[in-house]
PDB file of N, CA and C in Angstrom:
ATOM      1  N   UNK A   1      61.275 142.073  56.931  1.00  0.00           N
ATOM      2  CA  UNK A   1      61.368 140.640  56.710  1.00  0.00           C
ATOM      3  C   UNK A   1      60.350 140.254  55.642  1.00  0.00           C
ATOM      4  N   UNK A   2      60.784 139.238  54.994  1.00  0.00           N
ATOM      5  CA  UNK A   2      59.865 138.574  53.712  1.00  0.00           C
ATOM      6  C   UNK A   2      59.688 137.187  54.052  1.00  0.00           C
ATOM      7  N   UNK A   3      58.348 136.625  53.738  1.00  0.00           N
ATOM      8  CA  UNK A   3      58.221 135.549  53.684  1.00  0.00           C
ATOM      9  C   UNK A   3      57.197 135.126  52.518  1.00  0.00           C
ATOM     10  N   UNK A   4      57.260 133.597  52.703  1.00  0.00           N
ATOM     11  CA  UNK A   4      55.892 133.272  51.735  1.00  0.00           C
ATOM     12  C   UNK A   4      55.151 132.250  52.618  1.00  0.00           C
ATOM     13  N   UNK A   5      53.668 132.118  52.075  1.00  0.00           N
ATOM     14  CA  UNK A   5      52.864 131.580  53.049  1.00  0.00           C
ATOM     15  C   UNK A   5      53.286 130.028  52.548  1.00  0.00           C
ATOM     16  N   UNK A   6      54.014 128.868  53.294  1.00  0.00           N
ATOM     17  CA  UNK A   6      54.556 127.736  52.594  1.00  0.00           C
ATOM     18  C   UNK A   6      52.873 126.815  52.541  1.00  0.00           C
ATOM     19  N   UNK A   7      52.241 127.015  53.523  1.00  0.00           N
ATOM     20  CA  UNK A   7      50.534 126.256  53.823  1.00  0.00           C
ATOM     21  C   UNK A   7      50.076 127.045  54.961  1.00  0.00           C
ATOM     22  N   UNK A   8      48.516 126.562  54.940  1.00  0.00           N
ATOM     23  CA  UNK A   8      47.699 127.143  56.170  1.00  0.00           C
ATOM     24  C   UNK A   8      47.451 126.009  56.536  1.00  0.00           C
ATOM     25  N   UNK A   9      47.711 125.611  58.016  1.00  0.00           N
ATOM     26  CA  UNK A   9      47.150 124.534  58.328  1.00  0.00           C
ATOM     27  C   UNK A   9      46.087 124.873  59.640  1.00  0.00           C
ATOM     28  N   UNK A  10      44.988 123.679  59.579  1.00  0.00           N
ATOM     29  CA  UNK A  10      43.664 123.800  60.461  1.00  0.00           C
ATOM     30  C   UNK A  10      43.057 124.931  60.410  1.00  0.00           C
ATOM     31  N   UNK A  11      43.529 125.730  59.050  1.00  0.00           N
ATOM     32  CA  UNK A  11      42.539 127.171  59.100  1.00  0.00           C
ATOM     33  C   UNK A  11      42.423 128.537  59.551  1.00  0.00           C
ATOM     34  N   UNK A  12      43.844 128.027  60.489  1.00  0.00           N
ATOM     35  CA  UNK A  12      43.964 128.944  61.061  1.00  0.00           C
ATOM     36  C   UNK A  12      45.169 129.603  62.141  1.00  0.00           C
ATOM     37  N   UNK A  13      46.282 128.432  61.401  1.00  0.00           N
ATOM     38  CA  UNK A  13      48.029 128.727  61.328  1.00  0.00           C
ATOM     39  C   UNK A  13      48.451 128.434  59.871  1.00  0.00           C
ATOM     40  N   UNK A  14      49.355 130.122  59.723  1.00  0.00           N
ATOM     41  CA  UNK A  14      49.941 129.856  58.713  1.00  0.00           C
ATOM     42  C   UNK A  14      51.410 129.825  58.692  1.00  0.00           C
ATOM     43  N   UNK A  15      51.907 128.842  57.999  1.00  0.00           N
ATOM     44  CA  UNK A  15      53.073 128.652  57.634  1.00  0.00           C
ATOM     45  C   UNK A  15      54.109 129.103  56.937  1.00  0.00           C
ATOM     46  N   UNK A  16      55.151 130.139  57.946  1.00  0.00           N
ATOM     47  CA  UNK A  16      55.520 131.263  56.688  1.00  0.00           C
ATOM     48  C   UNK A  16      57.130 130.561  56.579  1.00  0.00           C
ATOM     49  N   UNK A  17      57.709 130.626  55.127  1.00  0.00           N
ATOM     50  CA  UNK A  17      58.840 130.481  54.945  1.00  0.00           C
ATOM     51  C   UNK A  17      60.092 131.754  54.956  1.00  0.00           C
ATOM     52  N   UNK A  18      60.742 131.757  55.490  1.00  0.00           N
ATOM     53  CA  UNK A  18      61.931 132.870  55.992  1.00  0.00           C
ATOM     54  C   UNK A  18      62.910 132.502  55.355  1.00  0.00           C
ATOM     55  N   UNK A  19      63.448 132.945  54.056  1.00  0.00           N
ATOM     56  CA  UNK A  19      65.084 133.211  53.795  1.00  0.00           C
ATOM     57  C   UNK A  19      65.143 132.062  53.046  1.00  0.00           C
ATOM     58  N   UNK A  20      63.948 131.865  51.784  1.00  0.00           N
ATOM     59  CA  UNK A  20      64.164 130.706  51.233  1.00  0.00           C
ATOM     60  C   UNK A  20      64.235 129.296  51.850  1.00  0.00           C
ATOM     61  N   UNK A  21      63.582 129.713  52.847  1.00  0.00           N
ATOM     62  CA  UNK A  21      63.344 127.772  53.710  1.00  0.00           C
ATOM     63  C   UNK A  21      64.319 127.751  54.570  1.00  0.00           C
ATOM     64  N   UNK A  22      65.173 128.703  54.703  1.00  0.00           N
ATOM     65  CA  UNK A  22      66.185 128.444  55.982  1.00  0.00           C
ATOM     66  C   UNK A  22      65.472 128.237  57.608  1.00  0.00           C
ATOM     67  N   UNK A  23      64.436 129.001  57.483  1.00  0.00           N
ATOM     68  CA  UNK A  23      63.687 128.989  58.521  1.00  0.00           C
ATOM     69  C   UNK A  23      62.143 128.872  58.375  1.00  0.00           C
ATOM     70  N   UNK A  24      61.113 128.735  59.762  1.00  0.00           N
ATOM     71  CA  UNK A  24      60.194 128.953  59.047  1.00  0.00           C
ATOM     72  C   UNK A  24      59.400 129.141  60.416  1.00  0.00           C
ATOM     73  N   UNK A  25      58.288 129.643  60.243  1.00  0.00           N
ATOM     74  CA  UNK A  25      57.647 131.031  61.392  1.00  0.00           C
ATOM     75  C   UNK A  25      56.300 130.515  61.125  1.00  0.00           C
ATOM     76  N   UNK A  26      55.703 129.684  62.366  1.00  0.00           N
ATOM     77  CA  UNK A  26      53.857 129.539  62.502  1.00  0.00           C
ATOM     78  C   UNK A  26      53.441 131.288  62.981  1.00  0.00           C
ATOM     79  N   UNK A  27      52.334 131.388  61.988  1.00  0.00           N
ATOM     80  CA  UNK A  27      51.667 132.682  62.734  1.00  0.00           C
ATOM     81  C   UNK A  27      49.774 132.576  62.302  1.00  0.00           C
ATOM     82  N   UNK A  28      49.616 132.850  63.268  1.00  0.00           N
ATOM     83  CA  UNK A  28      48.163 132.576  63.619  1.00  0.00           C
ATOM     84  C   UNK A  28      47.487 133.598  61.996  1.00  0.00           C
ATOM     85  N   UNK A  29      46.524 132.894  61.429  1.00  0.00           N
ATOM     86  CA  UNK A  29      45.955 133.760  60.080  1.00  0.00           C
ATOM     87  C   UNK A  29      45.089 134.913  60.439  1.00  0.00           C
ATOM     88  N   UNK A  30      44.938 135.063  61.807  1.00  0.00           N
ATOM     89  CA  UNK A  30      44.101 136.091  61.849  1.00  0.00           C
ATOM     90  C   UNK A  30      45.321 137.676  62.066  1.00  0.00           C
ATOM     91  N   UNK A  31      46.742 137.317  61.795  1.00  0.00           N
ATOM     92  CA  UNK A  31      47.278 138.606  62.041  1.00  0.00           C
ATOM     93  C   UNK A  31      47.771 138.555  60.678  1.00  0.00           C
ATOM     94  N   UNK A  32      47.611 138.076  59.508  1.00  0.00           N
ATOM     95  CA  UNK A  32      48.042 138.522  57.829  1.00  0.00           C
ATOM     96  C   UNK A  32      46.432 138.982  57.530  1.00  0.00           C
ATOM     97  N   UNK A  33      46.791 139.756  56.499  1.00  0.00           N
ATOM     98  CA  UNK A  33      45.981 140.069  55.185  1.00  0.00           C
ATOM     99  C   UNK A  33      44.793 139.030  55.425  1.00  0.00           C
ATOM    100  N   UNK A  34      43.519 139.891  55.749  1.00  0.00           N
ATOM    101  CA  UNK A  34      42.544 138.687  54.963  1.00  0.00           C
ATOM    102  C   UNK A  34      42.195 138.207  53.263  1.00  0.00           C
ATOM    103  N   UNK A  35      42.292 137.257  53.490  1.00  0.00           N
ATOM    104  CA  UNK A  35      42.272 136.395  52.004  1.00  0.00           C
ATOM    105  C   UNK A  35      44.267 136.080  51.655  1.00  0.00           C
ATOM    106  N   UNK A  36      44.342 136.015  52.569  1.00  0.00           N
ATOM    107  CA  UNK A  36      45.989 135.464  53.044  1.00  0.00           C
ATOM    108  C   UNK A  36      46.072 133.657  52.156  1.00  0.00           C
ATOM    109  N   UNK A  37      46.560 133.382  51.309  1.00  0.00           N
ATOM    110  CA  UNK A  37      47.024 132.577  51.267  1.00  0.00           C
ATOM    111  C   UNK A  37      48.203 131.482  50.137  1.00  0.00           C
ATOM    112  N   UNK A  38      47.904 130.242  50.419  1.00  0.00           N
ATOM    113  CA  UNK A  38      49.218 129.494  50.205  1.00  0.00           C
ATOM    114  C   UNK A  38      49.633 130.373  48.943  1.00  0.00           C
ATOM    115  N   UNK A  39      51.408 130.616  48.967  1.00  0.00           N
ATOM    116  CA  UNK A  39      52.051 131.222  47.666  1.00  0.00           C
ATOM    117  C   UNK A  39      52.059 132.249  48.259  1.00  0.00           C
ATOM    118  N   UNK A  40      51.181 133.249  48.489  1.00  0.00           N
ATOM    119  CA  UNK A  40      51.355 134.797  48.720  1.00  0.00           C
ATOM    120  C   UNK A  40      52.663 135.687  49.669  1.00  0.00           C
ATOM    121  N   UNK A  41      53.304 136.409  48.936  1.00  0.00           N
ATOM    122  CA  UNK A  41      54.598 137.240  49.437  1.00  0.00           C
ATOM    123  C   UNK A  41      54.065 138.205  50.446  1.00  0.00           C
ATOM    124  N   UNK A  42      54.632 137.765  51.592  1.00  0.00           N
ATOM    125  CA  UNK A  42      54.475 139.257  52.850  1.00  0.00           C
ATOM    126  C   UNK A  42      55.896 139.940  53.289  1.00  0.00           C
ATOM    127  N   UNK A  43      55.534 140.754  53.775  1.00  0.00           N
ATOM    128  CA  UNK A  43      56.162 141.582  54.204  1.00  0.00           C
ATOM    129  C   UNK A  43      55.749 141.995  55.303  1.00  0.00           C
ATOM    130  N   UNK A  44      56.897 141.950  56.614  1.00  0.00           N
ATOM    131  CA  UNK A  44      56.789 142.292  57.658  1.00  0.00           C
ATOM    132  C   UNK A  44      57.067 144.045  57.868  1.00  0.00           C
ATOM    133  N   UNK A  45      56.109 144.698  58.505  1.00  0.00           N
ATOM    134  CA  UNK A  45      56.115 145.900  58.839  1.00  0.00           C
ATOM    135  C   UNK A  45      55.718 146.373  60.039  1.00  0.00           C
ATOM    136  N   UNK A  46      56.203 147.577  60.653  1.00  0.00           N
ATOM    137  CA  UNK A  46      55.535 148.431  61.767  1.00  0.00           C
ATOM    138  C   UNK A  46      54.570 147.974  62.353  1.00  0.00           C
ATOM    139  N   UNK A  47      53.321 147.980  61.158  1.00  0.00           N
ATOM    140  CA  UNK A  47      52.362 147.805  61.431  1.00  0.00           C
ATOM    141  C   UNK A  47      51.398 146.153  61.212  1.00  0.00           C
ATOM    142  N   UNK A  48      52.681 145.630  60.793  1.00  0.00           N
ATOM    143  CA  UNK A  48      51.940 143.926  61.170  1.00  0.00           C
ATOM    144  C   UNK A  48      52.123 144.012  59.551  1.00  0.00           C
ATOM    145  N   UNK A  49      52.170 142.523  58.904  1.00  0.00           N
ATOM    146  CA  UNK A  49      52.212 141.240  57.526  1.00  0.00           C
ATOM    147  C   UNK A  49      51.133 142.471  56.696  1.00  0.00           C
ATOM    148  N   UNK A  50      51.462 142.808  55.619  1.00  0.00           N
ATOM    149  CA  UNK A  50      51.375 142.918  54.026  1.00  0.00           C
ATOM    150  C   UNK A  50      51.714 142.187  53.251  1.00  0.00           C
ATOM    151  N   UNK A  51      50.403 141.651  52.255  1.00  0.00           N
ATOM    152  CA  UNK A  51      51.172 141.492  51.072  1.00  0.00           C
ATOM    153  C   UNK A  51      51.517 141.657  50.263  1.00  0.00           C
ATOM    154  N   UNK A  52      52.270 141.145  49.309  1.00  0.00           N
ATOM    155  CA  UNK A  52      53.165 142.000  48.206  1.00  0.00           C
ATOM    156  C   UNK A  52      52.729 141.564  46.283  1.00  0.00           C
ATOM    157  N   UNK A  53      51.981 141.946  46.303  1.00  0.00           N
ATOM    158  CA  UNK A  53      50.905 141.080  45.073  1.00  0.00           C
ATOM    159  C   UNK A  53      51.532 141.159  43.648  1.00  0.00           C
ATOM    160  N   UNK A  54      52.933 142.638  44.170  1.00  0.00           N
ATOM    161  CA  UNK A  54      53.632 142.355  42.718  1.00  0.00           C
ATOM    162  C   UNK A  54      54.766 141.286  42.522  1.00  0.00           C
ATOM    163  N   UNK A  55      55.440 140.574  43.803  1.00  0.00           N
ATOM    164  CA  UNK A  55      56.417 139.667  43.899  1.00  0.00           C
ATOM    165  C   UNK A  55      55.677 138.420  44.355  1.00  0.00           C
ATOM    166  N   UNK A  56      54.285 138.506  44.590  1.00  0.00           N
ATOM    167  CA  UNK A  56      53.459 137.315  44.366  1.00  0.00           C
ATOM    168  C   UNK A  56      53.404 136.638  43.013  1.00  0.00           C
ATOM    169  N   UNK A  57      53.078 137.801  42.388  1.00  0.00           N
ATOM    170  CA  UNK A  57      52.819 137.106  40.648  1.00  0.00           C
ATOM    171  C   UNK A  57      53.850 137.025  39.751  1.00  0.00           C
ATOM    172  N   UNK A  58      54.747 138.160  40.483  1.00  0.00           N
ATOM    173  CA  UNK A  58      56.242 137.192  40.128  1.00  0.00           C
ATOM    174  C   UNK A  58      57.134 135.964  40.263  1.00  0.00           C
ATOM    175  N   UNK A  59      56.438 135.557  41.380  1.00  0.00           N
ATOM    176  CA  UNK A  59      57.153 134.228  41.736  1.00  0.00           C
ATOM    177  C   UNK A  59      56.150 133.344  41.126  1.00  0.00           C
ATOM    178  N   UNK A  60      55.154 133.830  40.986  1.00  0.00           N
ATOM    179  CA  UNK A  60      53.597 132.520  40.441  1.00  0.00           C
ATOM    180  C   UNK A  60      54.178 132.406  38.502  1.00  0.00           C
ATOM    181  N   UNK A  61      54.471 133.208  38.125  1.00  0.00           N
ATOM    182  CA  UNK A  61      55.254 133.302  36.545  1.00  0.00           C
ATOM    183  C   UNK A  61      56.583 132.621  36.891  1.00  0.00           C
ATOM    184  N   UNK A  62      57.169 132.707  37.577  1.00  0.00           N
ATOM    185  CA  UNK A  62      58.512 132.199  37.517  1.00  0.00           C
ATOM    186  C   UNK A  62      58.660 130.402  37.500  1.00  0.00           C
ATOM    187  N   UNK A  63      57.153 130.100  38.564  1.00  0.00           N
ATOM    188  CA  UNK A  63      57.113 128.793  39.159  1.00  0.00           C
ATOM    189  C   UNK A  63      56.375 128.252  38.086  1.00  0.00           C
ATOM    190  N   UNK A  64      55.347 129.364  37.428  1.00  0.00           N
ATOM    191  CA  UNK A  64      54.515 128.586  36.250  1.00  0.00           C
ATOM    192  C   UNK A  64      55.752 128.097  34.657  1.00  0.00           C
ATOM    193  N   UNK A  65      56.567 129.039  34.560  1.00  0.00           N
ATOM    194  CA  UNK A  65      57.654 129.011  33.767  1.00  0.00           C
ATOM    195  C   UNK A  65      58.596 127.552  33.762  1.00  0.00           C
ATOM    196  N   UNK A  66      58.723 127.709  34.805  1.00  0.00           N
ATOM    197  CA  UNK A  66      59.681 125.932  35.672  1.00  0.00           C
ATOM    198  C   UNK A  66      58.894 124.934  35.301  1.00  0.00           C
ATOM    199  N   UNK A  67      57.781 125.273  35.847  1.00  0.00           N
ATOM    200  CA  UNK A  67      56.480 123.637  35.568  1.00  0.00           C
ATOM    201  C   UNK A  67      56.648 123.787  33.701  1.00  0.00           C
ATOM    202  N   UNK A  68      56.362 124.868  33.282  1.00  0.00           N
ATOM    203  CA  UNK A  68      56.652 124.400  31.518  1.00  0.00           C
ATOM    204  C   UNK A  68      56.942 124.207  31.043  1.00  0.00           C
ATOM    205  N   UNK A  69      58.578 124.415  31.285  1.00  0.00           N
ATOM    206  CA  UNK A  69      59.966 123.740  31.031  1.00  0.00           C
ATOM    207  C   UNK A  69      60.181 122.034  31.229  1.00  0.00           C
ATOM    208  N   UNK A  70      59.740 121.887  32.614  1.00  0.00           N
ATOM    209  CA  UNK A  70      59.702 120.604  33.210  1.00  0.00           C
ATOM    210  C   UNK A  70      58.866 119.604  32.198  1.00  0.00           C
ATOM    211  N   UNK A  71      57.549 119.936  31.712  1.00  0.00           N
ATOM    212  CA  UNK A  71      56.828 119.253  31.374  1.00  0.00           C
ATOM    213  C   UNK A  71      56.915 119.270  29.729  1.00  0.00           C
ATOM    214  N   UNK A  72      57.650 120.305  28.927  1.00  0.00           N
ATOM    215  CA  UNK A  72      57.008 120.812  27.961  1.00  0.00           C
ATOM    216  C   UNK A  72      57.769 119.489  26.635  1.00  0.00           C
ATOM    217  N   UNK A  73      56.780 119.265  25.769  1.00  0.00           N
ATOM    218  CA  UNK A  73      56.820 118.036  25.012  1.00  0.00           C
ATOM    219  C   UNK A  73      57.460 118.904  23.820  1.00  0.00           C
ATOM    220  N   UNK A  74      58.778 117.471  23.509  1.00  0.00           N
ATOM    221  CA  UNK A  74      59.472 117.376  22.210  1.00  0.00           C
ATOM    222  C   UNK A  74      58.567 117.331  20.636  1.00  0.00           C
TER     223      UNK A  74
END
């Protein structure tokens, strides 16, 4: 399973998005990655949430790409 962290709220639930927002999964921050946060791609495994730092910075280029488009002056 893949998700992205959508927010952390109170520090210490994070907010994961499932299937592009179809769903979405509270999980306590002390069972992801420390230094877990908002944006970052996991991956559910065997052994408990990884993250995925090369489809992190792929989606952070993709989203930075959109905002430049959006904004970018004539």
């Amino acid at each position: 399973m893949t998700a992205i962290v959508d927010r952390i709220e109170d520090n210490n639930i994070a907010v994961l998005e499932i299937n592009g927002g179809e769903k979405f999964l509270d999980v306590p921050l002390f069972e992801l990655p420390e230094g877990t946060s908002q944006g970052d791609v996991l991956v559910h495994k065997e052994t408990g949430w990884e993250r995925d730092p090369e489809a992190t910075n792929k989606r952070t280029l993709e989203i930075l790409s959109l905002f430049n488009k959006l904004f970018k002056k004539d």
